[in-house]
N, C-alpha and C. Protein backbone atom coordinates (compact mmCIF):
# COMPACT_ATOMS: atom_id res chain seq x y z
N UNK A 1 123.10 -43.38 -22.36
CA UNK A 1 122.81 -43.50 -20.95
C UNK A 1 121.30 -43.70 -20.78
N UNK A 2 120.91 -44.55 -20.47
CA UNK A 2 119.49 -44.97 -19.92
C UNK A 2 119.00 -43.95 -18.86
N UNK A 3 117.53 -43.55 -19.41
CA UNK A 3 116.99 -42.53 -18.60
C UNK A 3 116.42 -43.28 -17.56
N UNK A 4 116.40 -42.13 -16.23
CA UNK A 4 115.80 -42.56 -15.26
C UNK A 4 114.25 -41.98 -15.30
N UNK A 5 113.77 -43.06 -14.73
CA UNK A 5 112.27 -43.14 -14.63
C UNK A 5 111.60 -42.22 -13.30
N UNK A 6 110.71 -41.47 -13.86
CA UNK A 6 110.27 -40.20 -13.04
C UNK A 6 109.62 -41.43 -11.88
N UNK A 7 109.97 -40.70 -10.25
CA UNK A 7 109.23 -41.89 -9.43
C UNK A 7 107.71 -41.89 -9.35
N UNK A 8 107.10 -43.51 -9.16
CA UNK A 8 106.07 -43.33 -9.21
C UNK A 8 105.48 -43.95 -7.65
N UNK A 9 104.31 -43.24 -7.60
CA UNK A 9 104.12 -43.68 -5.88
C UNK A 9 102.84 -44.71 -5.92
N UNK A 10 102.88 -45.38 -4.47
CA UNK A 10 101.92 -46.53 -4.61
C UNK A 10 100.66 -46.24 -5.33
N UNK A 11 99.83 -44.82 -5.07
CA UNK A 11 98.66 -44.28 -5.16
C UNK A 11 98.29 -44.55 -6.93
N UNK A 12 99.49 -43.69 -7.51
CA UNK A 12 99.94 -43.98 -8.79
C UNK A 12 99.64 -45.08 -9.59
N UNK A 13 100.24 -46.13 -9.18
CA UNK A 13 100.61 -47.18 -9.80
C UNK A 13 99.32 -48.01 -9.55
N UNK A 14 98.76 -47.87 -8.28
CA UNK A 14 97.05 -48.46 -7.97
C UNK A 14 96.22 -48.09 -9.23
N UNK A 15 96.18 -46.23 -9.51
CA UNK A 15 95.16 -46.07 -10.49
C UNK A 15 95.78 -46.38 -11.73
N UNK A 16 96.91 -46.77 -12.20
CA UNK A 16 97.57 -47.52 -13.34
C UNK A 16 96.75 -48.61 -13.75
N UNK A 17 97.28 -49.72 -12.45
CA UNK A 17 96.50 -51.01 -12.87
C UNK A 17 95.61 -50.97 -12.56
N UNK A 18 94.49 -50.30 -11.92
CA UNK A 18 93.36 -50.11 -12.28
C UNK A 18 92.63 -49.17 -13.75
N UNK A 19 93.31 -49.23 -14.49
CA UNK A 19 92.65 -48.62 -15.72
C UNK A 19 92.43 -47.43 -15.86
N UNK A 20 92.94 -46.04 -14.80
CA UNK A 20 92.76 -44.57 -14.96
C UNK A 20 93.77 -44.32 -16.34
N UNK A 21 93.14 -43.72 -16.85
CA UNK A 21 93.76 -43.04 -17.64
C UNK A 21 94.45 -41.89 -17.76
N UNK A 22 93.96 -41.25 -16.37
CA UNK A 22 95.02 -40.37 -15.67
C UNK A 22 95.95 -40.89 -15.02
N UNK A 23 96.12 -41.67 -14.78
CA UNK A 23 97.58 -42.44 -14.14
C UNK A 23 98.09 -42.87 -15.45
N UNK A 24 97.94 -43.37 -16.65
CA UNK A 24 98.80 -43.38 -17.65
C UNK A 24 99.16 -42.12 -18.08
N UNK A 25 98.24 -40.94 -18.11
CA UNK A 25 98.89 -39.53 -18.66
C UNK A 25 100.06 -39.05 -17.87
N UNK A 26 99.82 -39.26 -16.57
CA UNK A 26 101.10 -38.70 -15.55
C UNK A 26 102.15 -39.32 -15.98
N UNK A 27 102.18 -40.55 -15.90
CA UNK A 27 103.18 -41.25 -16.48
C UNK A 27 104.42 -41.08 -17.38
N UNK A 28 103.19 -41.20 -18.89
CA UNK A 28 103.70 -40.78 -19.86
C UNK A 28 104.33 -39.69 -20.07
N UNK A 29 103.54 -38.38 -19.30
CA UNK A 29 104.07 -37.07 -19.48
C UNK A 29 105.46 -36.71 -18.48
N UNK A 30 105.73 -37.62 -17.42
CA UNK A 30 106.50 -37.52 -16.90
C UNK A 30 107.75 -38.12 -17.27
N UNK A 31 107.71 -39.18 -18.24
CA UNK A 31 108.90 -39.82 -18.79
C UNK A 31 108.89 -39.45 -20.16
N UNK A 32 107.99 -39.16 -20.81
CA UNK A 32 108.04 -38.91 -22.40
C UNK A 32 109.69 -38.29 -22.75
N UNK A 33 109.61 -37.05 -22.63
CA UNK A 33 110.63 -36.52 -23.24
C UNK A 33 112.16 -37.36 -22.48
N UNK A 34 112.18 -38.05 -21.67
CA UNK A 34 113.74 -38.76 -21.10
C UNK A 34 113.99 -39.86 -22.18
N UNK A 35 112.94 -40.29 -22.07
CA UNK A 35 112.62 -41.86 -22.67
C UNK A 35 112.62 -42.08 -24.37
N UNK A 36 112.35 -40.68 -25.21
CA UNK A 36 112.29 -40.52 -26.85
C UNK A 36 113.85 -39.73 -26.72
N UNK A 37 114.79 -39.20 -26.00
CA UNK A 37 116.01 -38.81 -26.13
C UNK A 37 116.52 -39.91 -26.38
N UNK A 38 116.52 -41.00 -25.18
CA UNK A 38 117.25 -42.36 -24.97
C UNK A 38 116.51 -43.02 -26.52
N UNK A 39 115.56 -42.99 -26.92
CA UNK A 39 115.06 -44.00 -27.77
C UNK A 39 116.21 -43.13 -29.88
N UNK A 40 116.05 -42.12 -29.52
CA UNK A 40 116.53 -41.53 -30.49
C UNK A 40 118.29 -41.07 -30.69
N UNK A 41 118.92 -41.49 -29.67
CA UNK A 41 120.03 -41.65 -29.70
C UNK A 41 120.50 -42.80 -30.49
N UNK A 42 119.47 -43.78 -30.54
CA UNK A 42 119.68 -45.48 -31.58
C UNK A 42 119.32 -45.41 -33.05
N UNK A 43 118.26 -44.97 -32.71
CA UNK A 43 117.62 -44.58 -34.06
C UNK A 43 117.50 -43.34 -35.01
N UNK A 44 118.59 -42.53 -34.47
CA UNK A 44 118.84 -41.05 -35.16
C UNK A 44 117.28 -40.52 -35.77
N UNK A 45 116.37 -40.69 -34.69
CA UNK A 45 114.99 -39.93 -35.51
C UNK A 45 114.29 -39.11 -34.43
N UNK A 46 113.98 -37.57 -33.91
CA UNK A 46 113.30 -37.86 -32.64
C UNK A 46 111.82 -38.39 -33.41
N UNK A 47 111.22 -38.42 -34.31
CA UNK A 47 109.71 -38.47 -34.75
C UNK A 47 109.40 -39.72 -34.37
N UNK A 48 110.81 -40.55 -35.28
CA UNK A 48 110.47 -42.01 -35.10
C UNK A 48 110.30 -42.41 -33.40
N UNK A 49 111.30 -41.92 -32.22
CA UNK A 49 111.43 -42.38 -31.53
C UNK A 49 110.20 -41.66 -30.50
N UNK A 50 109.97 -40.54 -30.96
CA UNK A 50 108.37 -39.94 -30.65
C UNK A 50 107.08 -41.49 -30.38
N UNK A 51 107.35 -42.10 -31.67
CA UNK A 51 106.44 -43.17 -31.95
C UNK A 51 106.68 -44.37 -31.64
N UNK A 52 107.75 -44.60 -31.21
CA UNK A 52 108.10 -45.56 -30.44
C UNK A 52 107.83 -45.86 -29.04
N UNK A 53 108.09 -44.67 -28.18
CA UNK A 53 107.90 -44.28 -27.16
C UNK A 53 106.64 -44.93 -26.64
N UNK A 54 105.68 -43.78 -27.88
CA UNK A 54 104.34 -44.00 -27.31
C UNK A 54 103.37 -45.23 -27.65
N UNK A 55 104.11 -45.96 -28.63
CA UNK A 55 103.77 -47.64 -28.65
C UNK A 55 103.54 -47.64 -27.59
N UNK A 56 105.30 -47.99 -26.94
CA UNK A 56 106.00 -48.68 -25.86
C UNK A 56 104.78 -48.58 -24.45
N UNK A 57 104.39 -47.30 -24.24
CA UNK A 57 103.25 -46.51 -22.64
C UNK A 57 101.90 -47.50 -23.60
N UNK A 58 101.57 -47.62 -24.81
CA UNK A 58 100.22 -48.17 -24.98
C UNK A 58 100.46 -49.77 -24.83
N UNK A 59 101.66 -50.78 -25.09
CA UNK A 59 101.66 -52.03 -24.65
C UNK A 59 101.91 -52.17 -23.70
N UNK A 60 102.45 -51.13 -22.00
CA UNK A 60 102.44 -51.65 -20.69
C UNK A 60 101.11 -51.48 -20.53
N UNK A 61 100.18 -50.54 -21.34
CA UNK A 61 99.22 -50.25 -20.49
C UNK A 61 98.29 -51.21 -21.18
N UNK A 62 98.66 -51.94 -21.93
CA UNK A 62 97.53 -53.08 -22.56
C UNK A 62 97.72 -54.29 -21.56
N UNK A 63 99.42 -54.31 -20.86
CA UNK A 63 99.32 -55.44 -19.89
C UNK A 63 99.51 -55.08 -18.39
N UNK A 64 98.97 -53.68 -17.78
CA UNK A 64 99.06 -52.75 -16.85
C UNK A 64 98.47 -53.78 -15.77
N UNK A 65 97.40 -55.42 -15.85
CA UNK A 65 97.42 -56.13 -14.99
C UNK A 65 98.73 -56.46 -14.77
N UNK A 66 99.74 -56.90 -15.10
CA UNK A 66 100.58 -57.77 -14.42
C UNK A 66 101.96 -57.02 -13.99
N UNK A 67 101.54 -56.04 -13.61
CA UNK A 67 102.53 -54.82 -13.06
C UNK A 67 101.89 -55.00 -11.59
N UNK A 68 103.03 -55.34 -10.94
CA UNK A 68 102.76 -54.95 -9.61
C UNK A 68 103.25 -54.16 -8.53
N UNK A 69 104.55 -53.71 -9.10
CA UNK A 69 105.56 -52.52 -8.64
C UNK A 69 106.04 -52.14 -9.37
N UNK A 70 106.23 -50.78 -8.73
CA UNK A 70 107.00 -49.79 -9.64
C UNK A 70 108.42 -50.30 -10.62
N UNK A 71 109.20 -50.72 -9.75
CA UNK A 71 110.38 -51.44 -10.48
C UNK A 71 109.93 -52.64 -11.78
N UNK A 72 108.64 -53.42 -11.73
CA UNK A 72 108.05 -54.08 -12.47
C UNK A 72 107.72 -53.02 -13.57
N UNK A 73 106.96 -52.40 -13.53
CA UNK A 73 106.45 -50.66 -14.60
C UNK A 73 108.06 -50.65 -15.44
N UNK A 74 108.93 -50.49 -14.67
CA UNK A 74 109.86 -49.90 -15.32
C UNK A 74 110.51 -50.70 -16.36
N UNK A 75 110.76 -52.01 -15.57
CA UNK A 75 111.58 -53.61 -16.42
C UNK A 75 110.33 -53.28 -17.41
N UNK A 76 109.25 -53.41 -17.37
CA UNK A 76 108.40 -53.91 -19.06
C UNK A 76 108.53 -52.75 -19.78
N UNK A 77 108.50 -51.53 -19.32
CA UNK A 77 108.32 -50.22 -20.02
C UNK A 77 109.86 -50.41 -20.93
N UNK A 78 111.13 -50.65 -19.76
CA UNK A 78 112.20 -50.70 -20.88
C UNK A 78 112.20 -52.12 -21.70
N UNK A 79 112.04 -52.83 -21.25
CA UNK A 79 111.99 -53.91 -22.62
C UNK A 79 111.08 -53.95 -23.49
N UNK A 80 110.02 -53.63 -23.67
CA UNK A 80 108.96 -53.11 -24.63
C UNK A 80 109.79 -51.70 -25.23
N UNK A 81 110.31 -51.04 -24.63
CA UNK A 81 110.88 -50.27 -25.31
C UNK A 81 112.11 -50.50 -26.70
N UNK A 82 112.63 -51.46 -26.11
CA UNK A 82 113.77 -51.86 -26.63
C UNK A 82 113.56 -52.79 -27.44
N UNK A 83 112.56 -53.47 -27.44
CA UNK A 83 111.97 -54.21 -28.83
C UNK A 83 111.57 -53.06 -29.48
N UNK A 84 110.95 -51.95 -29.41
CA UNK A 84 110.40 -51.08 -30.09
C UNK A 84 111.34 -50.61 -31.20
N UNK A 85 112.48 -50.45 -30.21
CA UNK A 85 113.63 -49.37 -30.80
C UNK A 85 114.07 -50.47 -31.91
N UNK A 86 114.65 -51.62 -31.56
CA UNK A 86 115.30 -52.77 -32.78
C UNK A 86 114.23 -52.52 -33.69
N UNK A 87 113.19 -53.19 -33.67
CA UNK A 87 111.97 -53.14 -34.63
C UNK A 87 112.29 -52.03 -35.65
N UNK A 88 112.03 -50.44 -35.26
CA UNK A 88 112.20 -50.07 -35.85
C UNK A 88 113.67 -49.99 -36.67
N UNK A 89 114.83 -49.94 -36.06
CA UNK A 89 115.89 -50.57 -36.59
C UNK A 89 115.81 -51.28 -37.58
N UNK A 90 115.16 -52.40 -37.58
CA UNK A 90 115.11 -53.38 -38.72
C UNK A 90 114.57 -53.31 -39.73
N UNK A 91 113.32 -51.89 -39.47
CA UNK A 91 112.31 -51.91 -40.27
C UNK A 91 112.77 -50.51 -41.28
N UNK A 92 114.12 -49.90 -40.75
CA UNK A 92 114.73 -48.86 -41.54
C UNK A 92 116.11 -49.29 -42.46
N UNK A 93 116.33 -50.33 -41.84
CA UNK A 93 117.51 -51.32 -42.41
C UNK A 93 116.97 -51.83 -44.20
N UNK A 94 115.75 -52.13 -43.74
CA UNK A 94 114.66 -53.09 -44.84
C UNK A 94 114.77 -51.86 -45.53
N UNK A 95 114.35 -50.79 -45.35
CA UNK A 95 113.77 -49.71 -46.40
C UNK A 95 114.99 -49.37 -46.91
N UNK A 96 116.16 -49.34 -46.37
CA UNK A 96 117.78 -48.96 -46.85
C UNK A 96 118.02 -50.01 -48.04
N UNK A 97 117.56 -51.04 -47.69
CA UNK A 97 118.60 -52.32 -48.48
C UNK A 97 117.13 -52.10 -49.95
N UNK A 98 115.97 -52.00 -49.62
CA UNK A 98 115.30 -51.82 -50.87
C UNK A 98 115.81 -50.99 -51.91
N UNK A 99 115.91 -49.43 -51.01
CA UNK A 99 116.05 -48.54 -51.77
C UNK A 99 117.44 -48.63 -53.07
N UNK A 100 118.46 -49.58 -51.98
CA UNK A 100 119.47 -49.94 -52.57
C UNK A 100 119.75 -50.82 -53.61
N UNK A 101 118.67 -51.55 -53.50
CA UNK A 101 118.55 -52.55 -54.40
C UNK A 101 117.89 -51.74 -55.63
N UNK A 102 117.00 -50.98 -55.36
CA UNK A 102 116.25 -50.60 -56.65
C UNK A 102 116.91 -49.12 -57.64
N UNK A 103 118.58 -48.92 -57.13
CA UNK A 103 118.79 -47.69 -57.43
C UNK A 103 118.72 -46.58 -57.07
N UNK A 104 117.50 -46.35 -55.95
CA UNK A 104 117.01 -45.12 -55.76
C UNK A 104 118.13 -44.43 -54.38
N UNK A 105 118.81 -45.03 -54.03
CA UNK A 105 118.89 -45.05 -52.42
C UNK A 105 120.00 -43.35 -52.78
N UNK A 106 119.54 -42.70 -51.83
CA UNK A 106 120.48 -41.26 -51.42
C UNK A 106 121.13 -41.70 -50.49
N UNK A 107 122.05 -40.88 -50.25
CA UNK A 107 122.91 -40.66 -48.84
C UNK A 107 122.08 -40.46 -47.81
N UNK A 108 121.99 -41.46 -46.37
CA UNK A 108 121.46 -41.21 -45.50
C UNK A 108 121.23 -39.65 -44.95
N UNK A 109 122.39 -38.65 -44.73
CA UNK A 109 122.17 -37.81 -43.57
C UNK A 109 121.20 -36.63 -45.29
N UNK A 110 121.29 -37.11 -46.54
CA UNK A 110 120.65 -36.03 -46.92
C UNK A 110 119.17 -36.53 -47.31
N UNK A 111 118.62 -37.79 -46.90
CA UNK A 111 117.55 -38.28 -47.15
C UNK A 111 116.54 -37.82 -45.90
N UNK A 112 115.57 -37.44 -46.79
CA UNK A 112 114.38 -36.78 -45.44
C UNK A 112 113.04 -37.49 -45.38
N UNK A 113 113.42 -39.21 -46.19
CA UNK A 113 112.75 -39.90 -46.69
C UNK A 113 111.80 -40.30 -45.36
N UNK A 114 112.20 -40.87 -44.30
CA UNK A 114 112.19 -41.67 -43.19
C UNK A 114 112.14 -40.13 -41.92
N UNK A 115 112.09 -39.20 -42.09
CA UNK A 115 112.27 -37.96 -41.36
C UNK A 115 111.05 -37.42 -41.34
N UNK A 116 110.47 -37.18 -39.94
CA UNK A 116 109.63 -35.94 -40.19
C UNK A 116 109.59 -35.30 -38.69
N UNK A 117 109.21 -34.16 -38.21
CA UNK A 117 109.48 -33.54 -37.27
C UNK A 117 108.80 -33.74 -36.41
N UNK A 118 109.45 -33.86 -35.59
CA UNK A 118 108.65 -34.36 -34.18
C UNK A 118 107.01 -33.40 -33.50
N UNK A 119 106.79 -33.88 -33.09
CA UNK A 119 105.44 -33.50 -32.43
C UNK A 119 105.56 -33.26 -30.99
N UNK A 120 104.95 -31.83 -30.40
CA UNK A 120 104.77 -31.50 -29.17
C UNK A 120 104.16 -33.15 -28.49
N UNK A 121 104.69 -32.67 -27.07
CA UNK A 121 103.79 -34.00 -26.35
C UNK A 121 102.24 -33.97 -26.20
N UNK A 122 102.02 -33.06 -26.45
CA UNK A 122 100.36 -32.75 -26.12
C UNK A 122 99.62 -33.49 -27.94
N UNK A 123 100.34 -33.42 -28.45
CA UNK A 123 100.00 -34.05 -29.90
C UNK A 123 100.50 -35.94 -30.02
N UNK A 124 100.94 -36.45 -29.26
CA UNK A 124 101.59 -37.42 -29.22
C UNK A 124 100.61 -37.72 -28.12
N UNK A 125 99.95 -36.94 -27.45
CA UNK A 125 99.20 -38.04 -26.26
C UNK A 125 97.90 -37.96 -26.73
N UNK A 126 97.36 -36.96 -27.41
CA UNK A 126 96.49 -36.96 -28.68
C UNK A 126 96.76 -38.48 -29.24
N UNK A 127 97.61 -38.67 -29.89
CA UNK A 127 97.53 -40.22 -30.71
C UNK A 127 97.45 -40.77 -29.72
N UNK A 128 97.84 -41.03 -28.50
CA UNK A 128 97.40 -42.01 -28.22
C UNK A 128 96.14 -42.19 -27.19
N UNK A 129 95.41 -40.94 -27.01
CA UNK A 129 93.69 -41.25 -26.31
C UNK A 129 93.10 -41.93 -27.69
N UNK A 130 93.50 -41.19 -29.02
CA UNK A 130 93.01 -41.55 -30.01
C UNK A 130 92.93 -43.04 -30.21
N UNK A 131 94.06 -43.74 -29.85
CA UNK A 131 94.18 -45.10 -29.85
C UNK A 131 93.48 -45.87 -28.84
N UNK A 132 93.37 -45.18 -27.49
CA UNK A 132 93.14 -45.93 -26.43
C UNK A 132 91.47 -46.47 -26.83
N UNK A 133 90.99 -44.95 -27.36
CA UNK A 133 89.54 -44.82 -27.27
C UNK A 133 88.89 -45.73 -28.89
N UNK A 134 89.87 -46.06 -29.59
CA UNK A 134 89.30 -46.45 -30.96
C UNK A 134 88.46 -48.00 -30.76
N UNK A 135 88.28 -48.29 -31.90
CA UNK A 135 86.68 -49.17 -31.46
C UNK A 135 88.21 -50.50 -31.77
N UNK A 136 87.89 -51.49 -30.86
CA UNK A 136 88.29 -52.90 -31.42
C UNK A 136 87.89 -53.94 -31.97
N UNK A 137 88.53 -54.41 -33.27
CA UNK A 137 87.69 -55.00 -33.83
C UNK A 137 88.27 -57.03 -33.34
N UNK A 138 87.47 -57.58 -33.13
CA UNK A 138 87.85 -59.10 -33.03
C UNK A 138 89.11 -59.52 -34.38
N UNK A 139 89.96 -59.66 -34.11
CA UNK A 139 90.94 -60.34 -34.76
C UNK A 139 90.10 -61.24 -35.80
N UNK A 140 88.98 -62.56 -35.20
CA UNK A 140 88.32 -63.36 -35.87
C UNK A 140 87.49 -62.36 -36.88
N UNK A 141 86.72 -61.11 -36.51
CA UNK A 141 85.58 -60.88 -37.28
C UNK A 141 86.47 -59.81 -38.38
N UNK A 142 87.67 -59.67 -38.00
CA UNK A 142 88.32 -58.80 -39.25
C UNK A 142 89.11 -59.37 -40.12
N UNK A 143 89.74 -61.20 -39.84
CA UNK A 143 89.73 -61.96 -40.69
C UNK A 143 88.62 -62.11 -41.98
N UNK A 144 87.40 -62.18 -40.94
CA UNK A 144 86.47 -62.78 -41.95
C UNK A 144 86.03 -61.49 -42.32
N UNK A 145 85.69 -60.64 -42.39
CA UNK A 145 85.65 -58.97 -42.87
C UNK A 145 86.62 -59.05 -44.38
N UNK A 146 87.90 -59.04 -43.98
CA UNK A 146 88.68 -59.51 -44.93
C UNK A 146 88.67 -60.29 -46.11
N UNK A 147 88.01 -61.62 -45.71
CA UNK A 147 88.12 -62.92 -47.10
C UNK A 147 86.73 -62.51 -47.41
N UNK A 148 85.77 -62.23 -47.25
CA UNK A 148 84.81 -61.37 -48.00
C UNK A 148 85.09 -60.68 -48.98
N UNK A 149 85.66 -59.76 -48.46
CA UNK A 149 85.98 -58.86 -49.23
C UNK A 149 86.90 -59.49 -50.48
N UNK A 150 87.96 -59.98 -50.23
CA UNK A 150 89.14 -61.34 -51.17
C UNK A 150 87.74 -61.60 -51.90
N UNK A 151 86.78 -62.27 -51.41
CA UNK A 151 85.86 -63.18 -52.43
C UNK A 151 85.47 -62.78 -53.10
N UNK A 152 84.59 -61.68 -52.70
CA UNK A 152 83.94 -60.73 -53.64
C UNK A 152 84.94 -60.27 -54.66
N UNK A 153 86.24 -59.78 -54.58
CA UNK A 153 86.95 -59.20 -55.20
C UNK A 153 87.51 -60.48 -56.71
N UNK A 154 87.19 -61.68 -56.23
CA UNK A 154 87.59 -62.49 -57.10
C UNK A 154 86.29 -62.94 -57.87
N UNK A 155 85.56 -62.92 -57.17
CA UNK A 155 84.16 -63.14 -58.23
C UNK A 155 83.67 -62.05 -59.10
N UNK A 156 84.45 -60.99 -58.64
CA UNK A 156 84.27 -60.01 -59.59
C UNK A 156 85.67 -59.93 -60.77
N UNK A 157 86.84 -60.29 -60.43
CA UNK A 157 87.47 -60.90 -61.54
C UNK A 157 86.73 -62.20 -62.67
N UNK A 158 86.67 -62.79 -61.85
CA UNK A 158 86.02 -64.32 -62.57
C UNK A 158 84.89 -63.50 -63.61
N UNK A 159 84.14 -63.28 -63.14
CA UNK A 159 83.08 -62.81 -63.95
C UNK A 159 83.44 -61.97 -65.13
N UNK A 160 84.33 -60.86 -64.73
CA UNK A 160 84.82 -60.09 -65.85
C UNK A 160 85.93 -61.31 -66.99
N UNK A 161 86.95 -61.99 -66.37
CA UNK A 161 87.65 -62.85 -67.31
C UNK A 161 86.49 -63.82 -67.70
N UNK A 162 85.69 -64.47 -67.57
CA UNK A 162 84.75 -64.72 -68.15
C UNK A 162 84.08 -64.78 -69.07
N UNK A 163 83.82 -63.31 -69.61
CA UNK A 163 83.38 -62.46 -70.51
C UNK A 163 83.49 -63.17 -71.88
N UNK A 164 83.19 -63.24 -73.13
CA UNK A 164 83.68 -63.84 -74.21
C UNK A 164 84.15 -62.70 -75.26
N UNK A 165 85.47 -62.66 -75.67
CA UNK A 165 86.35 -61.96 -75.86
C UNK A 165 86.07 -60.41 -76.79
N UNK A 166 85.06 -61.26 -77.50
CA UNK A 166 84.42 -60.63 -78.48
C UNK A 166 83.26 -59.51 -78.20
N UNK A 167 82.73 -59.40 -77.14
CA UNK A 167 81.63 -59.07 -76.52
C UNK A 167 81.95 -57.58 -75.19
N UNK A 168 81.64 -56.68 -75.53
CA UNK A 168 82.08 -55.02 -74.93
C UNK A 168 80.85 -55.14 -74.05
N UNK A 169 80.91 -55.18 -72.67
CA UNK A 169 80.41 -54.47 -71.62
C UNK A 169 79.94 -53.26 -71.98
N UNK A 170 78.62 -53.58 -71.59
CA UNK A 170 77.86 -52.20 -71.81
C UNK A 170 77.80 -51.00 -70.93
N UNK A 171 78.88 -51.12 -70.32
CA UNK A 171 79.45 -50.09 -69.51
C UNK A 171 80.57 -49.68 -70.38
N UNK A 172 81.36 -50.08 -71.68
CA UNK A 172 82.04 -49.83 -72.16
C UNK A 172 82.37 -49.08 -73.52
N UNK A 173 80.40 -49.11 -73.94
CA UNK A 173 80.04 -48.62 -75.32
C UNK A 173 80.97 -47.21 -75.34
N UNK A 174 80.23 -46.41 -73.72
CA UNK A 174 80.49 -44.52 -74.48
C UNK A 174 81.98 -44.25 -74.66
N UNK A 175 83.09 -45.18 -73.65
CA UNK A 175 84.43 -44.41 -73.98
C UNK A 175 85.01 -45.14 -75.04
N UNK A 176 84.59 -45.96 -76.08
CA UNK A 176 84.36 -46.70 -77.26
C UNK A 176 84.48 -45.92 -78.20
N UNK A 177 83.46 -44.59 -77.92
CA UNK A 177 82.98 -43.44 -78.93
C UNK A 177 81.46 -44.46 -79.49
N UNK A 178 81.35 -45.60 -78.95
CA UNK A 178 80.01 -46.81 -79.53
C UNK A 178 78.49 -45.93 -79.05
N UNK A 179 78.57 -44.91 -78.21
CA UNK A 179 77.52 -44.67 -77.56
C UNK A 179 76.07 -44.69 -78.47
N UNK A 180 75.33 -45.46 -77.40
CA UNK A 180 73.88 -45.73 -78.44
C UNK A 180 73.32 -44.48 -78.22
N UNK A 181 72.14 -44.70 -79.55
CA UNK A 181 71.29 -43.16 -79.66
C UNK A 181 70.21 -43.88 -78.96
């Protein structure tokens, strides 16, 4: 049964799309626990659906412009939700069919693999000031952050395969037992 959404009043929903972050806490704290029941009834996890949830309140509130009524809040909150919930679905399906593939796989209800215990809401809205407030990095400048790093990491292969076969890095004398006097 789909939870109902705690009401929200014009005043509300003003300091929403305007960027309070106390109008997302009310929010959240007012639907959290309806909204991770409904999310964990699919996904037999409350932790997982703990984290789903609170995706779900950080991508309306990444597009909290194009909310313009309450009934609008609600349509994106549940369909962001509900991609949330499949997602993870799919993404526990994947870890099932690995495990299965590689031998390892237990019986679901005694695997505590994918399990961990849920978190008060006051710890869950913790993660997410934590998120709200974290630094962003440009998509472009953490690409290139990235292949730096790739480059460097290959010029430091190259250089070591390089080497001529015969010839010990002199970083390699002392665990040799070669150590010079």
């Amino acid at each position: 049964m789909p939870a109902s959404l705690a009401p929200i009043t014009p005043e509300l929903l003003a300091d929403f799309r305007g960027g309070k972050e106390s109008a997302l806490e009310l929010l959240f704290r007012a639907n959290f626990d309806a909204f991770t029941a409904e999310a964990a009834e699919t996904i037999q996890d409350a932790a997982g659906a703990q984290k789903v949830v609170a995706s779900s309140f950080l991508e309306v509130w990444d597009r909290r412009d194009q909310v313009q009524s309450a009934s609008q809040f609600e349509s994106m909150l549940r369909q962001v939700l509900g991609s949330g919930v499949a997602h993870e679905q799919r993404r526990r399906a994947t870890l099932h069919r690995m495990a299965d593939s590689d031998g390892d796989h237990k019986p679901h209800a005694a695997s505590t693999q994918h399990h961990h215990d849920p978190q008060s809401i006051d710890a869950v809205w913790a993660h997410i000031v934590a998120e709200l407030h974290a630094e962003k990095t440009d998509p472009k400048v953490q690409a290139q952050r990235i292949a730096d790093r790739q480059r460097h990491g290959a010029a430091t292969h190259i250089a070591h395969v390089a080497q001529p076969s015969g010839s010990i890095p002199a970083n390699s004398a002392s665990w040799l037992g070669c150590g010079r006097a």
